[in-house]
Protein backbone atom coordinates (compact mmCIF):
# COMPACT_ATOMS: atom_id res chain seq x y z
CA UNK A 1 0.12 -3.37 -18.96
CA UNK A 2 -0.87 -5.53 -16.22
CA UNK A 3 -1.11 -9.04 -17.81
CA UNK A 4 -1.36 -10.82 -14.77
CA UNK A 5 -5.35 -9.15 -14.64
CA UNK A 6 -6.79 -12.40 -15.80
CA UNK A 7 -5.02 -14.65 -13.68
CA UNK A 8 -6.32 -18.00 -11.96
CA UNK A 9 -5.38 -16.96 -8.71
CA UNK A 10 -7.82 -13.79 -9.06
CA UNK A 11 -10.35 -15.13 -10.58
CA UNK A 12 -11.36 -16.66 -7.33
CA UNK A 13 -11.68 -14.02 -4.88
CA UNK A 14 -14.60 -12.12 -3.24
CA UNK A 15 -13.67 -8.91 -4.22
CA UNK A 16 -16.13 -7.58 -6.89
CA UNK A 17 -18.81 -10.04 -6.23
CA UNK A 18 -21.97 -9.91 -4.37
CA UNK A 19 -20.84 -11.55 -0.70
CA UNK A 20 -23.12 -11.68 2.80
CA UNK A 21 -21.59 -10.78 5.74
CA UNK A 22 -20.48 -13.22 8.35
CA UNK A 23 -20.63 -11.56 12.02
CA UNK A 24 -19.22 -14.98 13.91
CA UNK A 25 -15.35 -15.71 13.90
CA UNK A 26 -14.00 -17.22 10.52
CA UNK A 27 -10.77 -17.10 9.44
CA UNK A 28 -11.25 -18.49 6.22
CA UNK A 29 -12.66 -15.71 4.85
CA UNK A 30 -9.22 -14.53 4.48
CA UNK A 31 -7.58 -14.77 0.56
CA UNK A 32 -4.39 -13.90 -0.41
CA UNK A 33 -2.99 -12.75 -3.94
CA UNK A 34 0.53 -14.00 -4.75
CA UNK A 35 2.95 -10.84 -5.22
CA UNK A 36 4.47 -12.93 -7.90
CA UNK A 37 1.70 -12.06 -10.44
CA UNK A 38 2.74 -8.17 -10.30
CA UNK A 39 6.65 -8.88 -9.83
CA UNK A 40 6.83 -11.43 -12.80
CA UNK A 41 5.54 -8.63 -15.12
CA UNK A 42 8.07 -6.04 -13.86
CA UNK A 43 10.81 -8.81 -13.70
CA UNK A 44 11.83 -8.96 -10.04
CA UNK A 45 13.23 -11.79 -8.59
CA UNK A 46 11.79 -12.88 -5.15
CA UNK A 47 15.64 -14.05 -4.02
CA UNK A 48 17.27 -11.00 -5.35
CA UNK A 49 14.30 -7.96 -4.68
CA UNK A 50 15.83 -4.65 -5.47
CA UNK A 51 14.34 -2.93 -2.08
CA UNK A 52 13.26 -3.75 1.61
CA UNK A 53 10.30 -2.59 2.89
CA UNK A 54 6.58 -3.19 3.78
CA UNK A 55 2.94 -2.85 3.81
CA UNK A 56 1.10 -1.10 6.77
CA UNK A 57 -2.30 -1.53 7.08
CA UNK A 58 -4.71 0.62 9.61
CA UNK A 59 -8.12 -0.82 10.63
CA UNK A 60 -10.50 1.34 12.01
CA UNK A 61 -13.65 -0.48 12.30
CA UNK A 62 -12.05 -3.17 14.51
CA UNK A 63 -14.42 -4.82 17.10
CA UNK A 64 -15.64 -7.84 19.25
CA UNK A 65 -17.13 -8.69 22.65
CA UNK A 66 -15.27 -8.89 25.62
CA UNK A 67 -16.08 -12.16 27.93
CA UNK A 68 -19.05 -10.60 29.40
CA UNK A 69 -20.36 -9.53 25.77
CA UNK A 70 -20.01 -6.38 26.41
CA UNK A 71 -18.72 -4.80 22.71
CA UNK A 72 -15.11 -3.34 22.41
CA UNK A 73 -14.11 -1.18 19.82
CA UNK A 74 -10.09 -0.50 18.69
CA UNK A 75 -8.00 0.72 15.57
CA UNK A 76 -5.52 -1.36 14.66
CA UNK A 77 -1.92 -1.18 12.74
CA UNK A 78 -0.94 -4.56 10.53
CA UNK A 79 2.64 -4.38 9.22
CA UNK A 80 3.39 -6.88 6.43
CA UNK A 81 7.06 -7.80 5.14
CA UNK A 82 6.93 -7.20 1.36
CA UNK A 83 9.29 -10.61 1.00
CA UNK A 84 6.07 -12.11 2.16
CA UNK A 85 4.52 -14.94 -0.47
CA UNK A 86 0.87 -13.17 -0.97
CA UNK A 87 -0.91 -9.66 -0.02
CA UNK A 88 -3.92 -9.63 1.45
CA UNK A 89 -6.54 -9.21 -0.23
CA UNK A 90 -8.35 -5.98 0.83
CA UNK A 91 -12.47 -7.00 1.18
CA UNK A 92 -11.35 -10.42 2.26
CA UNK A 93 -9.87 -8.81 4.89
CA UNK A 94 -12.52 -6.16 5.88
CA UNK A 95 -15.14 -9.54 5.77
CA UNK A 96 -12.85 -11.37 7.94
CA UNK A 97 -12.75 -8.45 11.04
CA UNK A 98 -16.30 -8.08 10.48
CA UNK A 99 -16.65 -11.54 11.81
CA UNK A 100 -15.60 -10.45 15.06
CA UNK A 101 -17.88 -8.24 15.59
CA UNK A 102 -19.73 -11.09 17.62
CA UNK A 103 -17.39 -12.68 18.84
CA UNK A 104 -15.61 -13.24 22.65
CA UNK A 105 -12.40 -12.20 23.15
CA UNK A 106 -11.31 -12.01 26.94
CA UNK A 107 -8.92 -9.38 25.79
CA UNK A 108 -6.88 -7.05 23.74
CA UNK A 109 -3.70 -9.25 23.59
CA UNK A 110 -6.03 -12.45 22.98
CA UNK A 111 -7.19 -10.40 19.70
CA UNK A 112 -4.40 -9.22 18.64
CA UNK A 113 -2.86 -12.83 18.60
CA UNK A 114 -5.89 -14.15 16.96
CA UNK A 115 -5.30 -11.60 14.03
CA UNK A 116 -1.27 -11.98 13.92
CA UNK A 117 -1.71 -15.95 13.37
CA UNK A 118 -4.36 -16.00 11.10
CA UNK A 119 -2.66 -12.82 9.00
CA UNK A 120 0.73 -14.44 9.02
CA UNK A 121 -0.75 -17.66 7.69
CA UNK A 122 -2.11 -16.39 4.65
CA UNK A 123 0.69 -14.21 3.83
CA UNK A 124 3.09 -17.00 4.22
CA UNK A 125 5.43 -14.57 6.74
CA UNK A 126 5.29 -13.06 10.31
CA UNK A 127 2.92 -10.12 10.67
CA UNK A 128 3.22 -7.83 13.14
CA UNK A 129 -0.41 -6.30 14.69
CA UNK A 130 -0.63 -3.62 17.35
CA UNK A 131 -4.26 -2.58 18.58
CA UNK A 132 -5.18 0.49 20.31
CA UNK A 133 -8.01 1.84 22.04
CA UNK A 134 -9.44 4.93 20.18
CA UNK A 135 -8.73 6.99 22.77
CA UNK A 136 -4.84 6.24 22.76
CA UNK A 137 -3.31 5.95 19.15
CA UNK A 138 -0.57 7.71 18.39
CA UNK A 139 0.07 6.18 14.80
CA UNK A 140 -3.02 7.61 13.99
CA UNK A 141 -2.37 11.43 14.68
CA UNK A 142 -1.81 13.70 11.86
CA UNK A 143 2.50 13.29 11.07
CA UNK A 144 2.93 14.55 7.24
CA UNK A 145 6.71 13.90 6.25
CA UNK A 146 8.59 16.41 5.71
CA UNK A 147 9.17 17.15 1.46
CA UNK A 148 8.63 19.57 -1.62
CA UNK A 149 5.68 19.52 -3.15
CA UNK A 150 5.62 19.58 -7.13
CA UNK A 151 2.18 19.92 -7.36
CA UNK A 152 1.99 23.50 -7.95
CA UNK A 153 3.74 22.79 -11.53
CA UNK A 154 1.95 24.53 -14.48
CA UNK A 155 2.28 21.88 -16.85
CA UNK A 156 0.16 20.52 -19.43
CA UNK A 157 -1.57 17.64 -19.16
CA UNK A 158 -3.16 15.47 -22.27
CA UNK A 159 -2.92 11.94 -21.68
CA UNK A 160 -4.00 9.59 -18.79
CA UNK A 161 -2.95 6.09 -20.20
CA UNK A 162 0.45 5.29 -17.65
CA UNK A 163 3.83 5.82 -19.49
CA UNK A 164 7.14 4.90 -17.51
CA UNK A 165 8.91 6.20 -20.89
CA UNK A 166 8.02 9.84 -19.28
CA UNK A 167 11.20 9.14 -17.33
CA UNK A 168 13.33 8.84 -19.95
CA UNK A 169 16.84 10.66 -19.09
CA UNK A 170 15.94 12.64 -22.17
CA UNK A 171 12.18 13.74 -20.04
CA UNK A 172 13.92 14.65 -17.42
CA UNK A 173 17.94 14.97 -17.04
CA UNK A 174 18.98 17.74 -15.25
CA UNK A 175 22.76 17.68 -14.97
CA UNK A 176 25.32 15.22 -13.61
CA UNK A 177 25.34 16.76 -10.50
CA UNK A 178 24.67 14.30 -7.16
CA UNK A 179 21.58 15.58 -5.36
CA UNK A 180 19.44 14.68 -2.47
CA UNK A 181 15.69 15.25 -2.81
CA UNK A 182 12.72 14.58 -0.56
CA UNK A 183 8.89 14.96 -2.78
CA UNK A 184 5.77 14.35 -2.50
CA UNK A 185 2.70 14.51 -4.57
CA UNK A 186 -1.10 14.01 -3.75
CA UNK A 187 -1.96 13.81 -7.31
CA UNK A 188 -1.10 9.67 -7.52
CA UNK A 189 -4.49 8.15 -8.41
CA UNK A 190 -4.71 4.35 -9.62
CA UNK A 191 -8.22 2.30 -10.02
CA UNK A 192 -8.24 -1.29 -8.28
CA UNK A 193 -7.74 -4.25 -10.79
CA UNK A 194 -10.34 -5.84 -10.60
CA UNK A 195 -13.83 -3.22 -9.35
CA UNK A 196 -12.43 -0.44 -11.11
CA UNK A 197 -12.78 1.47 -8.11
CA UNK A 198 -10.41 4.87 -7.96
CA UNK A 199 -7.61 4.91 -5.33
CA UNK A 200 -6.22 7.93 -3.85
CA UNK A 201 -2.56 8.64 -2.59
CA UNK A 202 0.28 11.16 -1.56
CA UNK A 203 3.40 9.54 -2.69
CA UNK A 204 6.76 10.33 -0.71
CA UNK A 205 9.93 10.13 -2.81
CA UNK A 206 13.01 10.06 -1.29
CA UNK A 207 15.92 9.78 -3.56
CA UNK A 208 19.56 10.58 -4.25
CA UNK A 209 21.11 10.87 -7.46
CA UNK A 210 20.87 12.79 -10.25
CA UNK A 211 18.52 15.25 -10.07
CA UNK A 212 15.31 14.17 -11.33
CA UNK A 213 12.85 17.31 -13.10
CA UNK A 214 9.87 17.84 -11.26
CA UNK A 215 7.83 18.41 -14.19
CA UNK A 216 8.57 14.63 -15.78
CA UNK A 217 7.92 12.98 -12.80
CA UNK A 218 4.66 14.69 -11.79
CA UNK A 219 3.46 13.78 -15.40
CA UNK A 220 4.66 10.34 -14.42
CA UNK A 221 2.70 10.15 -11.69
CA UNK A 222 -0.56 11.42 -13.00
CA UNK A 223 -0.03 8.96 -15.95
CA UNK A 224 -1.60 6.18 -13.45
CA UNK A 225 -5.40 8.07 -13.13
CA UNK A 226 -6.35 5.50 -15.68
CA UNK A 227 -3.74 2.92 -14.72
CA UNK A 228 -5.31 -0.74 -13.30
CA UNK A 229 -3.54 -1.78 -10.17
CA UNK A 230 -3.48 -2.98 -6.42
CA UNK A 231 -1.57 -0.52 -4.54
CA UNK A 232 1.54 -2.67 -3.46
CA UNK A 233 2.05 -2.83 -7.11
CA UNK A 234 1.55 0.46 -8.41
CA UNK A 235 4.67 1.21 -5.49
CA UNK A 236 6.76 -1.37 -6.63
CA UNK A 237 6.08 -0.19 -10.13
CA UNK A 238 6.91 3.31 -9.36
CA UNK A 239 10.10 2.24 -7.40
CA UNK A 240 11.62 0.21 -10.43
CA UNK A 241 10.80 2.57 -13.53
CA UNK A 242 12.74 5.30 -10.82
CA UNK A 243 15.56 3.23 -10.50
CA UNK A 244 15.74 1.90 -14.14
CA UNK A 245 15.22 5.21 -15.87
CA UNK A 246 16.77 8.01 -13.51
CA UNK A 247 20.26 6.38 -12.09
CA UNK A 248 19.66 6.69 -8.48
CA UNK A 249 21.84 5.96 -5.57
CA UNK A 250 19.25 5.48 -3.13
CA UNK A 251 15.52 5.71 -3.12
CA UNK A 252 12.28 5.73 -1.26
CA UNK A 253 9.07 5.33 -2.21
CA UNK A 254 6.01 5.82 0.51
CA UNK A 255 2.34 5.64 -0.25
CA UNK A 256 -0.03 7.03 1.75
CA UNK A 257 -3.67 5.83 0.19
CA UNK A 258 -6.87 7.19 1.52
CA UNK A 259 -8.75 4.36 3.52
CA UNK A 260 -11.97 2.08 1.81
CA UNK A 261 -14.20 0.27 3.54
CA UNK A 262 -12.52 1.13 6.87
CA UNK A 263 -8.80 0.09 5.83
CA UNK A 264 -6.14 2.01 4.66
CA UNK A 265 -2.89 0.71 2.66
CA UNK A 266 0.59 1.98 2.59
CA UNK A 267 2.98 0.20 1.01
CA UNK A 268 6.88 1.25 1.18
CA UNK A 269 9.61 0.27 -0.37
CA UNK A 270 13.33 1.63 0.09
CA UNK A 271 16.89 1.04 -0.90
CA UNK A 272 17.76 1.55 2.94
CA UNK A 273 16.46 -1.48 5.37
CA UNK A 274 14.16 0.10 7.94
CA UNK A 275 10.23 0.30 9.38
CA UNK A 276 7.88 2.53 7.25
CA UNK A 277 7.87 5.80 9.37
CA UNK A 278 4.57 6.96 11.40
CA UNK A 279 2.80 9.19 8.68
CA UNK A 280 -0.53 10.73 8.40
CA UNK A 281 -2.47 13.76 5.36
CA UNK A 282 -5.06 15.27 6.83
CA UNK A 283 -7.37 13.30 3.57
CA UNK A 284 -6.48 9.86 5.98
């Protein structure tokens, strides 16, 4: 399935090798990973992109030294533009924040700008960055979205390998009836492409259309346990096989992934142009 594994561009990063830790300033330990590897595969044009949408990023192990050295500790949101050239790539970016952990900043705003230009220049588009003091973060409060959850189906379950063809209209037609539907399941796992490592997510759907059956799209979802994937991707993958296989009108797709290595990734991608809303499971 993903073809793109074995790729030049990947082949060069830090993530899954043995790396020391730099604690002074440094920028280029940043790397970015063209989205063009995943959206080549699934056919999407980077003129003509099916959805809006973007990537929010928290940070909570975010610190530095303030001009008397003095250490200062904050969270912080990122919010990247999926039309952007490149993600980042996750350790390069926990690496690169460690290496201000020494560093003199002579304030919050100084940071923040320090983080927006260096972010925005590997992505190859604006980023936005808001920092907080842990003591005042209202992004990070506990706001689940309001939806059904199909997790309580009794179905049965006997293969983990990922299968869009699950949402074939003949898996899971319902009627011709025009519907409206907001679901969410906290089964969606997916392993990182290259470690192997297991990643954890609720998944919002918002759709309308016809009515999609619960049952075919919850063993949709759980097809990805074994499934080899950043987590931008497996979203984008998940918003495409909804649109090509279950003739929607509109839809949303919102995933909320449990944090590693002191970053968490949500990706979201929607018919409808507009800001990924404030969201947080109690597992974040």
């Amino acid at each position: 399935m993903t073809t793109y594994k074995n790729a030049q561009e990947l082949s060069k990063l830090t993530l899954g090798k043995t790396t020391s830790y730099c604690s002074e300033y440094n920028p280029d330990l940043l790397q970015g990973v063209p989205r063009s590897l995943n959206r080549d595969d699934l056919s999407l044009n980077a003129a003509q992109l099916p959805f809006y949408g973007e990537d929010v990023w928290y940070g909570y192990e975010v610190s530095w030294l303030n001009a008397k050295g003095k250490p200062v500790v904050a969270v912080a949101e990122f919010r990247f533009p999926c039309t952007s050239e490149n993600i980042v790539e996750s350790k390069s970016f926990k690496l690169y924040l460690n290496s201000f952990n020494q560093t003199r900043f002579d304030s919050f705003e100084t940071v923040a700008e320090v983080l927006k230009k260096d972010l925005s220049e590997i992505i190859k588009a604006d980023t936005s960055v808001s920092l907080y003091p842990v003591t005042q973060c209202a992004p990070f409060s506990i706001q689940e979205l309001a939806a059904h959850c199909i997790d309580e189906l009794d179905i049965q379950v006997d293969n983990y390998d990922f299968n869009a063809e699950l949402l074939k209209p003949s898996q899971h037609s319902t009627g011709q009836e025009i519907v409206e539907e907001k679901l969410v399941s906290h089964l969606l796992k997916s392993n990182c492409l290259i470690t192997n490592q297991p990643d954890w997510a609720s998944i919002y759907i918002n759709y309308k259309g016809k009515a999609i059956a619960h049952e075919a799209l919850l063993k949709y979802l759980i097809s990805f346990r074994q499934h080899n994937e950043f987590h931008e991707q497996c979203v984008e993958r998940i918003f495409c096989d909804l649109m090509k296989y279950c003739q929607l009108n509109e839809l949303t797709v919102y995933a909320r992934y449990t944090r590693r290595g002191g970053l968490d990734i949500n990706p979201y991608r929607s018919t409808t142009k507009a800001s990924a809303p404030n969201a947080r499971t109690y597992r974040q």
